[in-house]
Every structure is written in C-alpha cells, then in structure tokens.
PDB file of N, CA and C in Angstrom:
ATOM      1  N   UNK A   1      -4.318   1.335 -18.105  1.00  0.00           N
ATOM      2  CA  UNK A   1      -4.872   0.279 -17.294  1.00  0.00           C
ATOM      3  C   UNK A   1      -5.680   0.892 -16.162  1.00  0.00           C
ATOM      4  N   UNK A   2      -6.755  -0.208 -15.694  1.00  0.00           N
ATOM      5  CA  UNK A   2      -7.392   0.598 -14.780  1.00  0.00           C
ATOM      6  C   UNK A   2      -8.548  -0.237 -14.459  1.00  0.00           C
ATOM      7  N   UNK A   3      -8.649  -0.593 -13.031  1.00  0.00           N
ATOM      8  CA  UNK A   3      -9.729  -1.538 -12.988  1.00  0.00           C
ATOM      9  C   UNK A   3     -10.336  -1.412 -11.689  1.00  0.00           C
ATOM     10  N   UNK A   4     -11.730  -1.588 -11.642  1.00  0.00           N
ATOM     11  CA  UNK A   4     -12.461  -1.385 -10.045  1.00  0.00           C
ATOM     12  C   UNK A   4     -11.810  -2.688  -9.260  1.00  0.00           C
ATOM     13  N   UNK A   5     -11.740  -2.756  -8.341  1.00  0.00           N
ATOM     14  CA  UNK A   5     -11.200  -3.638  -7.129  1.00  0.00           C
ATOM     15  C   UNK A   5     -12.532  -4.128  -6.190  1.00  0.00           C
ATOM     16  N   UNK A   6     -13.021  -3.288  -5.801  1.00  0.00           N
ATOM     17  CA  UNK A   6     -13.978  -3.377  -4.567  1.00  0.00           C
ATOM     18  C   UNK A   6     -14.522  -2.195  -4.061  1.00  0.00           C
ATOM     19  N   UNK A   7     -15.765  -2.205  -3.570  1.00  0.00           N
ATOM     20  CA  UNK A   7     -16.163  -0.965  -3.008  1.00  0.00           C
ATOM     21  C   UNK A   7     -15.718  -0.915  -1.585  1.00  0.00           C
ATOM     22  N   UNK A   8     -15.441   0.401  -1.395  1.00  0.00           N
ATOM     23  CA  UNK A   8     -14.270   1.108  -0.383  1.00  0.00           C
ATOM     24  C   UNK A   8     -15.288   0.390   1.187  1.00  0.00           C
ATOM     25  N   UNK A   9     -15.988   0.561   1.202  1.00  0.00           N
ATOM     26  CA  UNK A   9     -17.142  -0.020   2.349  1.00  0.00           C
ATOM     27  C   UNK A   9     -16.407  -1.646   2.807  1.00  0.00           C
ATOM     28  N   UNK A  10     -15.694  -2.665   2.005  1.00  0.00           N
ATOM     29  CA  UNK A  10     -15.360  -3.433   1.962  1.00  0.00           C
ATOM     30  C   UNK A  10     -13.953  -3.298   2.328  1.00  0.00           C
ATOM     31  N   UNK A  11     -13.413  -2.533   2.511  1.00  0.00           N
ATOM     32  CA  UNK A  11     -11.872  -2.418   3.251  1.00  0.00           C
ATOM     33  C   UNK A  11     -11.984  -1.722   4.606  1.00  0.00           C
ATOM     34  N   UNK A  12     -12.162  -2.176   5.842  1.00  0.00           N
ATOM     35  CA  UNK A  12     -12.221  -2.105   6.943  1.00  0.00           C
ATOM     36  C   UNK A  12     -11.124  -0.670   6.867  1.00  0.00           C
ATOM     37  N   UNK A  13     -11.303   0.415   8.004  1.00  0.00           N
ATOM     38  CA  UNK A  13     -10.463   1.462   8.356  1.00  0.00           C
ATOM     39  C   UNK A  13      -9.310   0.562   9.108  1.00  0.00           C
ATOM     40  N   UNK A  14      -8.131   1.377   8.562  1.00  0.00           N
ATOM     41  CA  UNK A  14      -6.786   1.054   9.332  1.00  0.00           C
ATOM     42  C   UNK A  14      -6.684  -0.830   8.356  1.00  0.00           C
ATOM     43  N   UNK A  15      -6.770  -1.080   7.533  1.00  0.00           N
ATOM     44  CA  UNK A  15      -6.702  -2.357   7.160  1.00  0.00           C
ATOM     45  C   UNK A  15      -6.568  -2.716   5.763  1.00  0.00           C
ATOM     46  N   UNK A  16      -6.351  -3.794   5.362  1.00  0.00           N
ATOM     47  CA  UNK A  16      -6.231  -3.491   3.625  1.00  0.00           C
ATOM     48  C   UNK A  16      -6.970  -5.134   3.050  1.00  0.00           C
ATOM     49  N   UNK A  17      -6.540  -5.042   1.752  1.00  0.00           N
ATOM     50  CA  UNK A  17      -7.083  -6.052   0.849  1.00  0.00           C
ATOM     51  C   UNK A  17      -6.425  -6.324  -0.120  1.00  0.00           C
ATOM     52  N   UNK A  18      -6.438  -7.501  -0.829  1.00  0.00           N
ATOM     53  CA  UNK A  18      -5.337  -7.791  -1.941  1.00  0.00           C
ATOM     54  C   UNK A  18      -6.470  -7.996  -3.192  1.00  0.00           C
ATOM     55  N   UNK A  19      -5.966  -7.549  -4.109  1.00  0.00           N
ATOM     56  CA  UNK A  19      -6.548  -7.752  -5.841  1.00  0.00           C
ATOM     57  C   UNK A  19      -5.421  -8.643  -6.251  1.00  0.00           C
ATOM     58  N   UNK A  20      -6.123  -9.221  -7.902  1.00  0.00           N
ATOM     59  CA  UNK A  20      -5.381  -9.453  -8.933  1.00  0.00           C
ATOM     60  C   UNK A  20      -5.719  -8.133 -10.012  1.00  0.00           C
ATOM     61  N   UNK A  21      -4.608  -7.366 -10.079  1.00  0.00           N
ATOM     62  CA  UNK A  21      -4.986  -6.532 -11.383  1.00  0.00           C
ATOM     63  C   UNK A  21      -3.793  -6.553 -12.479  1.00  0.00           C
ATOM     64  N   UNK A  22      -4.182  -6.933 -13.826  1.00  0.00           N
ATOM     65  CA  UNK A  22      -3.328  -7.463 -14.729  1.00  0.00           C
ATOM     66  C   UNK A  22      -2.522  -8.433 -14.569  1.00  0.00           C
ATOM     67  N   UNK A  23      -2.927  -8.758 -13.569  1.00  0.00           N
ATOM     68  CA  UNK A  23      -1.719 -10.272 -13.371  1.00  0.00           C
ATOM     69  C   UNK A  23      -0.993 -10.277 -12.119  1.00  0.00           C
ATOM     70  N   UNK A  24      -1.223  -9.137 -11.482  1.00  0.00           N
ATOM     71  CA  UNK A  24       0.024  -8.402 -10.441  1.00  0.00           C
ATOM     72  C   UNK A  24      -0.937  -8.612  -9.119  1.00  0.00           C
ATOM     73  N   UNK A  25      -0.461  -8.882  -8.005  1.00  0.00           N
ATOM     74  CA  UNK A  25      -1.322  -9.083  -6.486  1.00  0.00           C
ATOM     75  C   UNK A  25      -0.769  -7.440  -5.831  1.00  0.00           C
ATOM     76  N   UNK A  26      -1.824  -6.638  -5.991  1.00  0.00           N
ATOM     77  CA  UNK A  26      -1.888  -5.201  -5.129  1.00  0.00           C
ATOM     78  C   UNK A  26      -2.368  -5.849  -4.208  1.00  0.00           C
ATOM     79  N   UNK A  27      -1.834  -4.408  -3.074  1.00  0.00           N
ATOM     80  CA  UNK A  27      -2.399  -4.302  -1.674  1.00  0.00           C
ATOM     81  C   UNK A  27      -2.730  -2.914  -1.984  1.00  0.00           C
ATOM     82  N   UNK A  28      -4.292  -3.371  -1.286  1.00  0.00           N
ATOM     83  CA  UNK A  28      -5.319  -1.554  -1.261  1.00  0.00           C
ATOM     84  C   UNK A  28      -5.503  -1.433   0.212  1.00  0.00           C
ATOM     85  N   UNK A  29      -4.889  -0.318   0.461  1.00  0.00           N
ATOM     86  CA  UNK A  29      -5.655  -0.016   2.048  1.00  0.00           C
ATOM     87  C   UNK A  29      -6.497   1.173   2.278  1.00  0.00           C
ATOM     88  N   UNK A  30      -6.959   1.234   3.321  1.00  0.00           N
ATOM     89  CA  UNK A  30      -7.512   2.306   3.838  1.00  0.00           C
ATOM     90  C   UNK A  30      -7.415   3.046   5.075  1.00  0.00           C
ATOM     91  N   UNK A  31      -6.848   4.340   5.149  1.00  0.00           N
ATOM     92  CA  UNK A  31      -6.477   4.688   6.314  1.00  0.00           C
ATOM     93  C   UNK A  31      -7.292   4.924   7.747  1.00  0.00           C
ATOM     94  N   UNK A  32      -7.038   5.515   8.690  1.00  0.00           N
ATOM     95  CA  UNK A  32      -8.207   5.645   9.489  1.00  0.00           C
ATOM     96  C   UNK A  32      -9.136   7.024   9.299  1.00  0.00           C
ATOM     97  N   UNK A  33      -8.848   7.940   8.219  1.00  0.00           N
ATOM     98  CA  UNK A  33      -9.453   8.900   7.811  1.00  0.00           C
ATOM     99  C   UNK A  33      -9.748   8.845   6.202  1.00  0.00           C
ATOM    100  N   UNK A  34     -10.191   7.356   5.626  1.00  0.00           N
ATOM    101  CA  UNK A  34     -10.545   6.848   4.720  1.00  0.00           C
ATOM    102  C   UNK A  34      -9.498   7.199   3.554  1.00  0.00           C
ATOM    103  N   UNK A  35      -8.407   7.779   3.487  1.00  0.00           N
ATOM    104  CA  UNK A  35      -7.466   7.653   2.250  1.00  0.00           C
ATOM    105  C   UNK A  35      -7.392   5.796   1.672  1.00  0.00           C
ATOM    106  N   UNK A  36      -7.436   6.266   0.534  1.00  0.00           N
ATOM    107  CA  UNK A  36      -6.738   4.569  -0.083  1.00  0.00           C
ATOM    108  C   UNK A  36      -5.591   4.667  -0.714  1.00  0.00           C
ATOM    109  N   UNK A  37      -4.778   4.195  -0.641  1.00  0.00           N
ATOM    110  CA  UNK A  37      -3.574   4.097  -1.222  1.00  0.00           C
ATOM    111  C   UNK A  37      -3.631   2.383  -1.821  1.00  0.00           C
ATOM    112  N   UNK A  38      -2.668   1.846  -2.792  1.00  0.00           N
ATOM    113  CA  UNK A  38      -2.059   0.741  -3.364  1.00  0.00           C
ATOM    114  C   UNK A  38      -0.686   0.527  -3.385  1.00  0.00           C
ATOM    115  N   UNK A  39      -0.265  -0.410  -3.247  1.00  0.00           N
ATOM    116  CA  UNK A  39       1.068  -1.073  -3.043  1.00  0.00           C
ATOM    117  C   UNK A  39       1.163  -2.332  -3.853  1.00  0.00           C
ATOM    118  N   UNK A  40       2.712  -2.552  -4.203  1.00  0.00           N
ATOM    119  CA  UNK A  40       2.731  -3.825  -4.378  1.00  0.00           C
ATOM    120  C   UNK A  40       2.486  -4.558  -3.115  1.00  0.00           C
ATOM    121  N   UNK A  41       1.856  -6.178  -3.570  1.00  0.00           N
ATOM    122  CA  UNK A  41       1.180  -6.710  -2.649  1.00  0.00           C
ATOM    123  C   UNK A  41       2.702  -7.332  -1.980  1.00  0.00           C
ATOM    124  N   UNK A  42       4.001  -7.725  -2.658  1.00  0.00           N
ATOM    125  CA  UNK A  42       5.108  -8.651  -2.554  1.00  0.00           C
ATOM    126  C   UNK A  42       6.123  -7.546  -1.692  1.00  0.00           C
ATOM    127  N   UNK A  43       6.408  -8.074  -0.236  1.00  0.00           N
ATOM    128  CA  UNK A  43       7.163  -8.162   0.621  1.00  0.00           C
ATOM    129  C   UNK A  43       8.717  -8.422   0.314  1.00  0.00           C
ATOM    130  N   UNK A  44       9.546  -7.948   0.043  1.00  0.00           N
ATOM    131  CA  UNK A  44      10.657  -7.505  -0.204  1.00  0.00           C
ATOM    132  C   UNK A  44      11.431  -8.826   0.656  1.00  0.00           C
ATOM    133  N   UNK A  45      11.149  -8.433   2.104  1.00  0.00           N
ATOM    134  CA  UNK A  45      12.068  -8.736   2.778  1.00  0.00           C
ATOM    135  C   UNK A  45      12.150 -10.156   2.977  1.00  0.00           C
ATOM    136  N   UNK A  46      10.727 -10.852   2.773  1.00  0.00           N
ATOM    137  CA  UNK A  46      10.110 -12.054   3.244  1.00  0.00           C
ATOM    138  C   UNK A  46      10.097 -12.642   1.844  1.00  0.00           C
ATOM    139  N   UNK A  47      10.175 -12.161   0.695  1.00  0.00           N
ATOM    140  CA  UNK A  47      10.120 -12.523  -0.651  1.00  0.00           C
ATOM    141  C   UNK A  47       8.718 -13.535  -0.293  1.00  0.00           C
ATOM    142  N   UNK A  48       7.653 -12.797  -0.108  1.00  0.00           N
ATOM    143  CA  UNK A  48       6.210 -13.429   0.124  1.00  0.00           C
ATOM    144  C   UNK A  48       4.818 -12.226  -0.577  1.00  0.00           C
ATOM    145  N   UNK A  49       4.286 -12.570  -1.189  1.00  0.00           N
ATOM    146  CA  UNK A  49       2.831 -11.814  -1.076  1.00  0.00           C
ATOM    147  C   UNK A  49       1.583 -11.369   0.129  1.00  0.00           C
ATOM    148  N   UNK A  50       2.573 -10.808   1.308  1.00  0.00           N
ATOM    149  CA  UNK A  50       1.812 -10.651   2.375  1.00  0.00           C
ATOM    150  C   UNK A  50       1.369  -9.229   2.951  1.00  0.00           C
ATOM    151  N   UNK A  51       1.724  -8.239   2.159  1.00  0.00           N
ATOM    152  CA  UNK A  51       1.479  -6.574   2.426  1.00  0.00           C
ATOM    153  C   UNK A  51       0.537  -6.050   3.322  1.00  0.00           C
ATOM    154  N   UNK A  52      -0.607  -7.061   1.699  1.00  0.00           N
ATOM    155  CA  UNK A  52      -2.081  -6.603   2.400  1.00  0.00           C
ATOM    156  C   UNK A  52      -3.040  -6.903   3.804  1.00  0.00           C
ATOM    157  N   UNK A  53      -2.181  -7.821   4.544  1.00  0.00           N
ATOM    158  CA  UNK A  53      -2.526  -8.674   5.847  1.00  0.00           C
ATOM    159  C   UNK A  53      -1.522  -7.326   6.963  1.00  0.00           C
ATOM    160  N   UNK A  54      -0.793  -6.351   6.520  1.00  0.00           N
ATOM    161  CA  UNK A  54       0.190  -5.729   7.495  1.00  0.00           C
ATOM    162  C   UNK A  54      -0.845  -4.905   8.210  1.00  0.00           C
ATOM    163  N   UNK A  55       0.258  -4.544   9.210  1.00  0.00           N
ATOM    164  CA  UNK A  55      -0.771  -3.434  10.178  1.00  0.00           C
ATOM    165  C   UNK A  55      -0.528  -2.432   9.799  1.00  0.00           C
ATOM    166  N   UNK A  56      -1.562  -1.391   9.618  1.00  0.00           N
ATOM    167  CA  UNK A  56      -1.795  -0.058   8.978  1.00  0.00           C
ATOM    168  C   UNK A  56      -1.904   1.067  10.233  1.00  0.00           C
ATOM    169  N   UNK A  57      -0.661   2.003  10.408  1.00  0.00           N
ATOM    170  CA  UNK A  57      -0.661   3.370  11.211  1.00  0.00           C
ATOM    171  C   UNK A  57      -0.086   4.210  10.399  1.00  0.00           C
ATOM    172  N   UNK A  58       0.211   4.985  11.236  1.00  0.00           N
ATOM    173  CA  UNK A  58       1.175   6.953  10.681  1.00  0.00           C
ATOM    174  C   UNK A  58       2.290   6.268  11.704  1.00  0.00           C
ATOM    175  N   UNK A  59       3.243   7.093  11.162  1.00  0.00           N
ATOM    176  CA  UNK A  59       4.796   7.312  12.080  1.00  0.00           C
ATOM    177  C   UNK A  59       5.017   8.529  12.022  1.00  0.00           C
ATOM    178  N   UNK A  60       5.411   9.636  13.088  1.00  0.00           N
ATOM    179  CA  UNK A  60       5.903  10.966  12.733  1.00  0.00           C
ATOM    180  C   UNK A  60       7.206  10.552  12.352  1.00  0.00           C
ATOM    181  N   UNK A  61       7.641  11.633  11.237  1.00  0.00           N
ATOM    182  CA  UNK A  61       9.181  11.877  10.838  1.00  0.00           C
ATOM    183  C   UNK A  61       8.993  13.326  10.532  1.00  0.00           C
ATOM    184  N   UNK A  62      10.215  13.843  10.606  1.00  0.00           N
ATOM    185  CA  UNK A  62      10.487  15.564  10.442  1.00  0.00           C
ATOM    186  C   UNK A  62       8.793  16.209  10.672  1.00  0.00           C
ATOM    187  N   UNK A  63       8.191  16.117  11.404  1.00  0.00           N
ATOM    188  CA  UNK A  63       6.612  16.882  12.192  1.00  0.00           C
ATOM    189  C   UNK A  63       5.998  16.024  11.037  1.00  0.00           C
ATOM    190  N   UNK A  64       5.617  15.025  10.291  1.00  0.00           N
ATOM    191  CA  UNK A  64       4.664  14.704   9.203  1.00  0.00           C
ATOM    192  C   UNK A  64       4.328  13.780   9.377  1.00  0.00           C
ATOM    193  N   UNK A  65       3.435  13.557   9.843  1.00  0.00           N
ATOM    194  CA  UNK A  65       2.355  12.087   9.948  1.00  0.00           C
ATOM    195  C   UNK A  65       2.617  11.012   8.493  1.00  0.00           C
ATOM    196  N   UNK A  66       3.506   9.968   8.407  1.00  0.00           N
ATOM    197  CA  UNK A  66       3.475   9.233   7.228  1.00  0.00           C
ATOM    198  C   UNK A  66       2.585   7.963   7.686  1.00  0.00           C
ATOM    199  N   UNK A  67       1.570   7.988   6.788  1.00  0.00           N
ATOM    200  CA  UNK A  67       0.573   6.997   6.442  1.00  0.00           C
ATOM    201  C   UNK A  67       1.756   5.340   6.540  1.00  0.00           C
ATOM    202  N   UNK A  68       1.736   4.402   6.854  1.00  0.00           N
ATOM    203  CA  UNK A  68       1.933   3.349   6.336  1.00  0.00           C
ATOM    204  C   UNK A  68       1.802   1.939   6.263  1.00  0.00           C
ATOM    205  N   UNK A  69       2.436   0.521   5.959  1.00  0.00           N
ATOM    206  CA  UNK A  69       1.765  -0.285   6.562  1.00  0.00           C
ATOM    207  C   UNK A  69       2.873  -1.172   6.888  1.00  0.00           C
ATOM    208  N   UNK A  70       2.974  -1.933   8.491  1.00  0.00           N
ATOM    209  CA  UNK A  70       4.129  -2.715   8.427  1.00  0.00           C
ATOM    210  C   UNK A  70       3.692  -4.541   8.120  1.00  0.00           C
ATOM    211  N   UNK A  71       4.409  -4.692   7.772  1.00  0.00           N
ATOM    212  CA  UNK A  71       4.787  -6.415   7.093  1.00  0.00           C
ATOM    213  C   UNK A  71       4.035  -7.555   8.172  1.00  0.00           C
ATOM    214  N   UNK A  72       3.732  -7.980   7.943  1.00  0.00           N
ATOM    215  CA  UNK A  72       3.098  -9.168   9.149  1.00  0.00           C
ATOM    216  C   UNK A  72       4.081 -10.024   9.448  1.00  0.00           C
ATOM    217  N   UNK A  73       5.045  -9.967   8.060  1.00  0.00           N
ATOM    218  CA  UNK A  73       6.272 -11.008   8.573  1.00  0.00           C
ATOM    219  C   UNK A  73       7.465  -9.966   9.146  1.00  0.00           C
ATOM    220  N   UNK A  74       8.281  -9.942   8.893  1.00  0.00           N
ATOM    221  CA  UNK A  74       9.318  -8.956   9.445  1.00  0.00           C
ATOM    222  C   UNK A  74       8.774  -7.481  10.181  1.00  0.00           C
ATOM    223  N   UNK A  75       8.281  -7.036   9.987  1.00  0.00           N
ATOM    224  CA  UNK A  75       7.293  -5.971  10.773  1.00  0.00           C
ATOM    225  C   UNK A  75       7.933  -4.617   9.899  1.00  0.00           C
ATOM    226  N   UNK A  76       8.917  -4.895   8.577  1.00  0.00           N
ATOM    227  CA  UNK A  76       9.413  -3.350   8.216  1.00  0.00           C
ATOM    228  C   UNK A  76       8.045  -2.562   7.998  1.00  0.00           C
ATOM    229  N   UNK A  77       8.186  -1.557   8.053  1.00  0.00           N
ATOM    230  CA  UNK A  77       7.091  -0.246   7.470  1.00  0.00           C
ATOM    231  C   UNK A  77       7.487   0.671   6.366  1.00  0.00           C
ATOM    232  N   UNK A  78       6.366   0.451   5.352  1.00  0.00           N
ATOM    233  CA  UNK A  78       6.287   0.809   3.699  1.00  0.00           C
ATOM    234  C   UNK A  78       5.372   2.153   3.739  1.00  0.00           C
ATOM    235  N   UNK A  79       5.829   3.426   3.436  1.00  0.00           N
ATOM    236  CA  UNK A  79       5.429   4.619   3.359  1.00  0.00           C
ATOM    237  C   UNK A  79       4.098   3.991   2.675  1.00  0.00           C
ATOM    238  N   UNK A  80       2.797   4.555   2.602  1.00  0.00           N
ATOM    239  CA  UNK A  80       2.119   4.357   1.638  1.00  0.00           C
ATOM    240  C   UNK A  80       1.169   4.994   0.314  1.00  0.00           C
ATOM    241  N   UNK A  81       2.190   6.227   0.530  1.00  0.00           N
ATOM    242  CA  UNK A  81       2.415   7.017  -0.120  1.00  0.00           C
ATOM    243  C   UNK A  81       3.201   6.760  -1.827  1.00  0.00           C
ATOM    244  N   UNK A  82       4.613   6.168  -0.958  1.00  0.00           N
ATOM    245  CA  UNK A  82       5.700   6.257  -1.999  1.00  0.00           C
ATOM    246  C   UNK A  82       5.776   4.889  -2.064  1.00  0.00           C
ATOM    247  N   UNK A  83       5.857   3.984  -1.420  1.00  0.00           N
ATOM    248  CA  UNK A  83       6.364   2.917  -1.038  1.00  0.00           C
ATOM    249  C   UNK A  83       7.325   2.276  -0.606  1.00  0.00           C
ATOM    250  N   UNK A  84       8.387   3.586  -0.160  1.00  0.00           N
ATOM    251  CA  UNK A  84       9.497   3.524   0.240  1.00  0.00           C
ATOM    252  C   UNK A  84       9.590   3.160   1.961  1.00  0.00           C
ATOM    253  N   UNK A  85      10.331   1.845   2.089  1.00  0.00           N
ATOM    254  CA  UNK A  85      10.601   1.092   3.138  1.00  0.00           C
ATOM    255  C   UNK A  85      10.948   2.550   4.096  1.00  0.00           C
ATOM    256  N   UNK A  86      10.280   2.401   5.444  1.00  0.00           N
ATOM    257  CA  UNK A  86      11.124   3.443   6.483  1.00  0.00           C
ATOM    258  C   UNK A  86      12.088   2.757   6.816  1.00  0.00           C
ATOM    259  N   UNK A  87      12.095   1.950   7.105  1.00  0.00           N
ATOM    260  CA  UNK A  87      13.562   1.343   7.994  1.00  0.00           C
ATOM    261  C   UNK A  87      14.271   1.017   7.279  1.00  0.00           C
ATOM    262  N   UNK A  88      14.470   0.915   5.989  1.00  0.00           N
ATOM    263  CA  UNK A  88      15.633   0.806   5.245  1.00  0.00           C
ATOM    264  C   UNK A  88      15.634   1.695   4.159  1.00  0.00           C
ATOM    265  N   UNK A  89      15.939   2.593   3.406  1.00  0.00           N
ATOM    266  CA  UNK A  89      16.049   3.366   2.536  1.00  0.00           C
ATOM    267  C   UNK A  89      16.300   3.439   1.477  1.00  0.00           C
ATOM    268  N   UNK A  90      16.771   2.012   1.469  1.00  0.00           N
ATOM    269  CA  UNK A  90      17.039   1.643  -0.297  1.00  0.00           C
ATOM    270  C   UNK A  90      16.312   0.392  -0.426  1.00  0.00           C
ATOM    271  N   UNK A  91      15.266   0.276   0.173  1.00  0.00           N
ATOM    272  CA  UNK A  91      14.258  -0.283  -0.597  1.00  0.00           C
ATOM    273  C   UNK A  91      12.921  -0.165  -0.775  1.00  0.00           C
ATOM    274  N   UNK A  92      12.138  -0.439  -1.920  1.00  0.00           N
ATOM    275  CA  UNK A  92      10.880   0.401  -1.860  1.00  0.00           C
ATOM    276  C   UNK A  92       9.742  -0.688  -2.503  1.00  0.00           C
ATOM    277  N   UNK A  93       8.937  -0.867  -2.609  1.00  0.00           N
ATOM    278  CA  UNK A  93       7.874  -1.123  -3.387  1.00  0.00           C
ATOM    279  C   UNK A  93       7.104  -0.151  -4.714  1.00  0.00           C
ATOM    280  N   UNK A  94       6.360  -1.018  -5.447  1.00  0.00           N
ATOM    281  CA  UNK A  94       5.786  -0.279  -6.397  1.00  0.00           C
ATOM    282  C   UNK A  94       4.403   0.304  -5.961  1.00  0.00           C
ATOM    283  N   UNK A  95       3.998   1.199  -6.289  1.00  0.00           N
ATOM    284  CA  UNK A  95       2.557   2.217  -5.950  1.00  0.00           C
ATOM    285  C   UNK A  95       1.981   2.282  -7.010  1.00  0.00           C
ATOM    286  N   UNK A  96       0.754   2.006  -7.163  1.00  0.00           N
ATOM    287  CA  UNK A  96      -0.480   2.539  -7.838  1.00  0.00           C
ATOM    288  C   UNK A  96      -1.718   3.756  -7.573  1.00  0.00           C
ATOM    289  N   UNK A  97      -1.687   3.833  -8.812  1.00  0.00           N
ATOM    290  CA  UNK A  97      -2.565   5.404  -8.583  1.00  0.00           C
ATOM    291  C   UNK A  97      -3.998   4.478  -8.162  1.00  0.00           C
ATOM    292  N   UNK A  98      -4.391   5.737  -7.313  1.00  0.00           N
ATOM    293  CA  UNK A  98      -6.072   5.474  -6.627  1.00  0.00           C
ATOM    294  C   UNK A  98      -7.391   6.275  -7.104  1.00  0.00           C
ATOM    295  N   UNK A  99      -8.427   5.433  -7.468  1.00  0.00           N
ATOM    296  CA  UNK A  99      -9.205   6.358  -7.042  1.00  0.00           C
ATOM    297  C   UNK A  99     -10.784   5.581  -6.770  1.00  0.00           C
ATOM    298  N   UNK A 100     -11.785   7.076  -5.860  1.00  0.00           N
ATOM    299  CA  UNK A 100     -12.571   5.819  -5.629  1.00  0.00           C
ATOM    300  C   UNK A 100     -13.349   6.810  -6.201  1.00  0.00           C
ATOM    301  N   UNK A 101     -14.457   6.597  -6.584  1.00  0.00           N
ATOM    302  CA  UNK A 101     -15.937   7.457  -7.013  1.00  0.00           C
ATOM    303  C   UNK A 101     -17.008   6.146  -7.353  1.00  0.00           C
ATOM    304  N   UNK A 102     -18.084   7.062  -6.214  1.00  0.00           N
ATOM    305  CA  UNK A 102     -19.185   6.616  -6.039  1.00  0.00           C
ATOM    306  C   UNK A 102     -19.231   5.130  -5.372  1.00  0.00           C
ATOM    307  N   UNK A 103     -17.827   5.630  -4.699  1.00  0.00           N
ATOM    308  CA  UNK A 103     -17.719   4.399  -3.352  1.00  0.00           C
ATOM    309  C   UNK A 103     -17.098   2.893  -3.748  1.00  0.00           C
ATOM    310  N   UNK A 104     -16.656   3.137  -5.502  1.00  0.00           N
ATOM    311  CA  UNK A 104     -15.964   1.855  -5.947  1.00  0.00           C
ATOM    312  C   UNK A 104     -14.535   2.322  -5.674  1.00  0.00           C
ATOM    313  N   UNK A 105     -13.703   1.287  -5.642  1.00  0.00           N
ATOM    314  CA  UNK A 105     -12.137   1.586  -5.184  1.00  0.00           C
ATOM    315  C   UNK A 105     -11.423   1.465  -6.751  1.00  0.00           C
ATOM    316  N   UNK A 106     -11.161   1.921  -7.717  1.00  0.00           N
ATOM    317  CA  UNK A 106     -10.389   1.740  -8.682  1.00  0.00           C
ATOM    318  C   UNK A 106      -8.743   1.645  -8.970  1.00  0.00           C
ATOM    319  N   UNK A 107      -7.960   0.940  -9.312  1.00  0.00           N
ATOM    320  CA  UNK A 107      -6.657   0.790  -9.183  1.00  0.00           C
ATOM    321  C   UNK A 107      -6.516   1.259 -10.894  1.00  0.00           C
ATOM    322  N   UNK A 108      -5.167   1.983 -10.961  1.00  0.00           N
ATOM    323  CA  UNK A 108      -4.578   2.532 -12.107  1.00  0.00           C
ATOM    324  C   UNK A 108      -3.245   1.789 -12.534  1.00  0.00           C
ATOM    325  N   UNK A 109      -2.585   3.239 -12.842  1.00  0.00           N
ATOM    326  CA  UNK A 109      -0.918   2.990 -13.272  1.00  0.00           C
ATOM    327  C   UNK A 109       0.116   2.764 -12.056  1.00  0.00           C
ATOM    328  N   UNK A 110       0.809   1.589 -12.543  1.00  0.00           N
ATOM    329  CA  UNK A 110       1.941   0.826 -11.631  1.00  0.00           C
ATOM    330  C   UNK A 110       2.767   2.586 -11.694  1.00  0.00           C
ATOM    331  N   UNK A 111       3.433   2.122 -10.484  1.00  0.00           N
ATOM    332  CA  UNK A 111       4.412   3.375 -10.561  1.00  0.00           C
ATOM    333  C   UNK A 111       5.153   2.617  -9.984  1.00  0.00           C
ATOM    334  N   UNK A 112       6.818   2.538 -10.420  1.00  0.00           N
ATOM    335  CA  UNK A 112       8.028   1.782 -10.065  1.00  0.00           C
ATOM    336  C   UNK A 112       8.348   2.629  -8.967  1.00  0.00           C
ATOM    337  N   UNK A 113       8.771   1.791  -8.151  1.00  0.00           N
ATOM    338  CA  UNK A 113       9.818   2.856  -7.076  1.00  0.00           C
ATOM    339  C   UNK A 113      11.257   3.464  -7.323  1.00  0.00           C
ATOM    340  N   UNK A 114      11.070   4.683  -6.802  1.00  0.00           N
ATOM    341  CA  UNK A 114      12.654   5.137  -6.871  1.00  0.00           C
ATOM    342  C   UNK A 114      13.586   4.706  -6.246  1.00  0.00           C
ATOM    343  N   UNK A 115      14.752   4.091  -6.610  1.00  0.00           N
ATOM    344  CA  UNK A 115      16.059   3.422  -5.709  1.00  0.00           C
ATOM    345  C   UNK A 115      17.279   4.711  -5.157  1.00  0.00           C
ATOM    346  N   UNK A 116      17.108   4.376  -4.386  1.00  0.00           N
ATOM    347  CA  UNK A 116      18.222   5.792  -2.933  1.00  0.00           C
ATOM    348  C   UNK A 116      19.619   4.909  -3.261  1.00  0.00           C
ATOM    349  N   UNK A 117      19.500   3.194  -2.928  1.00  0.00           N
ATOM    350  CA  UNK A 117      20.671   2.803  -2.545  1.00  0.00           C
ATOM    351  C   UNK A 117      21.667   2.200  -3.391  1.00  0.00           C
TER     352      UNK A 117
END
C-alpha cells in the first residue's frame, strides 16, 4: 500500500493534517525541521479522530529530543516516531512509513504498535 497525501508545502511546520488512506484517518505532521512522520489519526484516550489538530513539539527524555504531538483533547503526548504515548506507557498508536520526493508527502505500511503493558 502506498499513496500520495499532499504536497509537504501544504502541512504548515510544527502542525499536521489528516488523510483517508485505505479507509483508515492518518495524521501526517511536520516537524519544525521539516521531518514527516504518520500516526494513527484516533486518540486513544478521547476515543475521537483528533491527532492531527494536536500540538506538535520535542520533549527531552534521557538527553534525546523526542519529536511529538499532544492530543487537543486530553493533552497526552504520542512519540512520533513510535507512537508510543509518553505519559502512559502502555499505550501506543499505529505509525506509518513516510516518504516525501519531489515535495509530494506519500504514506505507506501501517505499523501496529508495540504493547509494554
């Protein structure tokens, strides 16, 4: 699977956007040093489709800048990397592979999250 989304010019820095790809509502963001990452778009905590509306920073943990984005409703923060919740540890979201060339944003393979708890 694998489908263009939007060109990257169209996702504001520090901010994101929601697709339909295969049926599924991703959240694509973009960092403030243009990384894109994907997430599931569905909020765990809020059992809502609201990801892609969260606010997008880094948090240091052990010296490492983690990329992520917190919830507009509950405010948790989702690595956006892994998709693993910081503030709670046993819960995570699903991640999709990224890529952009020639400035289109392309979304790939779902990747399930790993469960800690």
């Amino acid at each position: 699977m694998s489908a263009d989304v939007c060109r990257l010019d169209q996702i504001d820095r520090e901010g994101g956007v929601a697709a339909l790809v295969d049926g599924e509502a991703v959240a694509v963001f973009r960092t403030h040093d243009d990384a894109v990452y994907a997430l599931s778009n569905y909020d765990p905590f809020s059992n809502a489709s609201v990801l892609s509306r969260g606010i997008v920073g880094t948090r240091t943990l052990d010296d490492e800048e983690v990329p992520f984005v917190a919830s507009p409703m509950h405010k948790q923060a989702f690595d956006l990397r892994t998709g693993r919740c910081l503030d709670d540890a046993a819960t995570a979201v699903a991640t999709y592979d990224v890529r952009v060339a020639g400035g289109v944003v392309t979304i790939g393979a779902k990747r399930e999250p790993d469960r800690l708890g």
